[in-house]
C-alpha atoms as a PDB file:
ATOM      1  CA  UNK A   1      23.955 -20.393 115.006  1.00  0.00           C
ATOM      2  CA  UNK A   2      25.067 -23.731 116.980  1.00  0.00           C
ATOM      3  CA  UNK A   3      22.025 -26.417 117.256  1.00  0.00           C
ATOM      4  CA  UNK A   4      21.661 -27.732 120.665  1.00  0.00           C
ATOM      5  CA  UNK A   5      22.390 -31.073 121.812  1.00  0.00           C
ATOM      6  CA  UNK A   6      18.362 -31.431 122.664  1.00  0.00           C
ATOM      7  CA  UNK A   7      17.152 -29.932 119.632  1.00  0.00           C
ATOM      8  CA  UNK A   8      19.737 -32.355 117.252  1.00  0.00           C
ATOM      9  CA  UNK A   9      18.899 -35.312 119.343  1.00  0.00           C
ATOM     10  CA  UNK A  10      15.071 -34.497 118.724  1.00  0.00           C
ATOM     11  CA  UNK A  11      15.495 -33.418 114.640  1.00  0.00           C
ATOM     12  CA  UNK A  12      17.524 -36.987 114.689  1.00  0.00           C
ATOM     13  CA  UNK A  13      14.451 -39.035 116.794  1.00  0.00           C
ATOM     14  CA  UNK A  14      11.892 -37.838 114.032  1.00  0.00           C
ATOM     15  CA  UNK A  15      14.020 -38.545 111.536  1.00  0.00           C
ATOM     16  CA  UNK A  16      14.177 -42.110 112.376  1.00  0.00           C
ATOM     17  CA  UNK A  17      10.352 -42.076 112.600  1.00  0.00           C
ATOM     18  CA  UNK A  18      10.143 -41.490 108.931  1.00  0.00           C
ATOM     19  CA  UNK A  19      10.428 -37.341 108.944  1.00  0.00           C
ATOM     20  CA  UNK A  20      12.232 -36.257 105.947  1.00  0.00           C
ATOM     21  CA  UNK A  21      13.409 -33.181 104.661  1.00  0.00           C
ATOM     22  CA  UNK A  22      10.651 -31.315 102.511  1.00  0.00           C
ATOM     23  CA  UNK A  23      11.367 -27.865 100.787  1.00  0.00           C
ATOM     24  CA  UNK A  24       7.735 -25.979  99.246  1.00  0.00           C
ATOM     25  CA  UNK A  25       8.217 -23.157  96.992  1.00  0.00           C
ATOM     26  CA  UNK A  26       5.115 -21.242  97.942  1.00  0.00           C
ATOM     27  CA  UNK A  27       4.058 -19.312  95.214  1.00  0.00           C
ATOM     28  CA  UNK A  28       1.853 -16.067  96.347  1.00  0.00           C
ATOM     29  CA  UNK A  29      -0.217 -12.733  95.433  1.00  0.00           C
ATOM     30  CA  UNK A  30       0.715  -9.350  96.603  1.00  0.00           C
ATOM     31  CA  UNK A  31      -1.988  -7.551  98.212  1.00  0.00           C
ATOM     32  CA  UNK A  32      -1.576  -4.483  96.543  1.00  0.00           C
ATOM     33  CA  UNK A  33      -0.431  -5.971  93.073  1.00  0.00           C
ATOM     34  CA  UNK A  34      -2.420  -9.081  92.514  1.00  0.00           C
ATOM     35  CA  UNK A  35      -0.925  -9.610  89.370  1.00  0.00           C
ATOM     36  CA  UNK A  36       2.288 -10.040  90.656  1.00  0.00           C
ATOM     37  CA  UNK A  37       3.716 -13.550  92.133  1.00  0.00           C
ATOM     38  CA  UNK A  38       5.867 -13.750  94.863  1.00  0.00           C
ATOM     39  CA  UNK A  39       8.135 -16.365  96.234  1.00  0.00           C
ATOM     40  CA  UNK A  40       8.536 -17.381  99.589  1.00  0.00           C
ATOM     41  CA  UNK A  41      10.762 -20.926 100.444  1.00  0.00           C
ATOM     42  CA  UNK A  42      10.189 -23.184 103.343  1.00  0.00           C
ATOM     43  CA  UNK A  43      11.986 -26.192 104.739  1.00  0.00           C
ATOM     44  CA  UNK A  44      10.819 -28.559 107.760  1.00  0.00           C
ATOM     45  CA  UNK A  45      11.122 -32.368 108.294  1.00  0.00           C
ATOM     46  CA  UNK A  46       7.710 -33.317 107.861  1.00  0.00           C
ATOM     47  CA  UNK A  47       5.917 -36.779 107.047  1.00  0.00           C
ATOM     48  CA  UNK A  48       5.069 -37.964 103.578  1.00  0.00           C
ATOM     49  CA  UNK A  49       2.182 -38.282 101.808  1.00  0.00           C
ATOM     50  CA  UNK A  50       0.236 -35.807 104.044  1.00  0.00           C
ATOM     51  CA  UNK A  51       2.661 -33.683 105.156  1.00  0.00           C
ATOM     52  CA  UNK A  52       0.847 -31.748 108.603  1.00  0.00           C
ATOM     53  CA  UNK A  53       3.671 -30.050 109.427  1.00  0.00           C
ATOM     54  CA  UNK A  54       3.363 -27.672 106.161  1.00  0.00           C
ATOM     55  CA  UNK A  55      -0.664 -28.196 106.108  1.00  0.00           C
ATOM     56  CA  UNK A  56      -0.764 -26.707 109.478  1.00  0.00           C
ATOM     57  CA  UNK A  57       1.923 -23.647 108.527  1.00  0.00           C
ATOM     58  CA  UNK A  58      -0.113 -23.544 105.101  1.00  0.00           C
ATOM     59  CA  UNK A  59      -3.292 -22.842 107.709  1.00  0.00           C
ATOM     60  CA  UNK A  60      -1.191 -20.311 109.393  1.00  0.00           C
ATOM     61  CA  UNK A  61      -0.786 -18.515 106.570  1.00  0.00           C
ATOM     62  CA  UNK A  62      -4.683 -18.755 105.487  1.00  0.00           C
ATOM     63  CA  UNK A  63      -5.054 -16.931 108.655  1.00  0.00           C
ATOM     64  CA  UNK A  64      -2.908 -14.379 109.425  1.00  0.00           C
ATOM     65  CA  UNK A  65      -0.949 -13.435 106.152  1.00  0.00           C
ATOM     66  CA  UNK A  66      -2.523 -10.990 103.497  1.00  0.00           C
ATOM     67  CA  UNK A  67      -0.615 -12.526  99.826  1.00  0.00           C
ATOM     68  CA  UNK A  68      -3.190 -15.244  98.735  1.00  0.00           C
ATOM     69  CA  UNK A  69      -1.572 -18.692  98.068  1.00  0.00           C
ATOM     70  CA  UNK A  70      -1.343 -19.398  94.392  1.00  0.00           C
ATOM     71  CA  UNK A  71       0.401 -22.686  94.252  1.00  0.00           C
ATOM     72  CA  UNK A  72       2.997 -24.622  96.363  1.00  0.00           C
ATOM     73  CA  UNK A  73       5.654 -26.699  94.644  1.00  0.00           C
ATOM     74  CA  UNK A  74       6.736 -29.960  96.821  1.00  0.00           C
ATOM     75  CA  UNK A  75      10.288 -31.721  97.130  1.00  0.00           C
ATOM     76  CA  UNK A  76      11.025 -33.946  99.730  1.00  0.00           C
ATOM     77  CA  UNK A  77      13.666 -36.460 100.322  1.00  0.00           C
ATOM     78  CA  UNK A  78      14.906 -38.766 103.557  1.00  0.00           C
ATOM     79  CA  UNK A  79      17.699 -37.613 105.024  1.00  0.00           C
ATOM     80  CA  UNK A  80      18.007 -41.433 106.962  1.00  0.00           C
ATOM     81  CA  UNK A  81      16.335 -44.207 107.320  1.00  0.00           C
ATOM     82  CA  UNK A  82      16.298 -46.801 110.688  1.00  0.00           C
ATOM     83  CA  UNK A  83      17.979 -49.324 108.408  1.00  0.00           C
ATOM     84  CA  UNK A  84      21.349 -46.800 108.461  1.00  0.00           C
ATOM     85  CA  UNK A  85      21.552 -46.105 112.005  1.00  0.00           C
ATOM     86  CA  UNK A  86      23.755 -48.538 113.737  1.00  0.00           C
ATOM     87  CA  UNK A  87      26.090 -48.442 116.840  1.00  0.00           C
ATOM     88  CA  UNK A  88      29.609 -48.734 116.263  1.00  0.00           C
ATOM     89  CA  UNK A  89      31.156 -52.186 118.019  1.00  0.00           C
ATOM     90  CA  UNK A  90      34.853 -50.597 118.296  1.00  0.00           C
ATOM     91  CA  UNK A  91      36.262 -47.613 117.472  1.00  0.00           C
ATOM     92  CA  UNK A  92      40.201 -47.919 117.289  1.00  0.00           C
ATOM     93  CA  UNK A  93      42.793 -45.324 116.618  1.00  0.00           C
ATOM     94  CA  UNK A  94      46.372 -45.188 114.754  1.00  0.00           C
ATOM     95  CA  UNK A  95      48.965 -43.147 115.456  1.00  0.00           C
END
């Protein structure tokens, strides 16, 4: 599947607004085995410390999915900063 030109030129615009990559390993109960832990991973650019992206898709799930949330891991990391980001002056080629 090919990204867009709009939807990598809006992914890139958060970025630069401080977005970064986060990853949660949600860690959940089965309905019908509540013993039993499942895994489920999700990925979003979302904002550090209080990340509403995955709040809000953690709310989601509150409402509408049966496996009870037992914990969520967290990683996140910056994918760029502004201070990267810079216009090239020339570009030349060799032949």
């Amino acid at each position: 599947m090919q990204m867009g030109t709009t939807t990598a030129h809006s992914e890139m615009q958060r970025q630069l607004r401080g977005y970064r990559l986060t990853t949660a390993e949600i860690l959940y109960r089965l309905p019908d085995h509540p013993s039993v832990l499942q895994s489920f991973i999700w990925q979003e650019l979302d904002i550090a410390p209080r990340y509403p992206v995955l709040t809000r898709f953690l709310a989601f799930w509150e409402r509408h999915i049966e496996g009870r949330v037992h914990s969520v891991r967290l990683a996140s990391a910056g994918l760029i900063s502004p201070a990267e980001w810079r216009h090239a002056a020339q570009v030349s080629l060799l032949n």
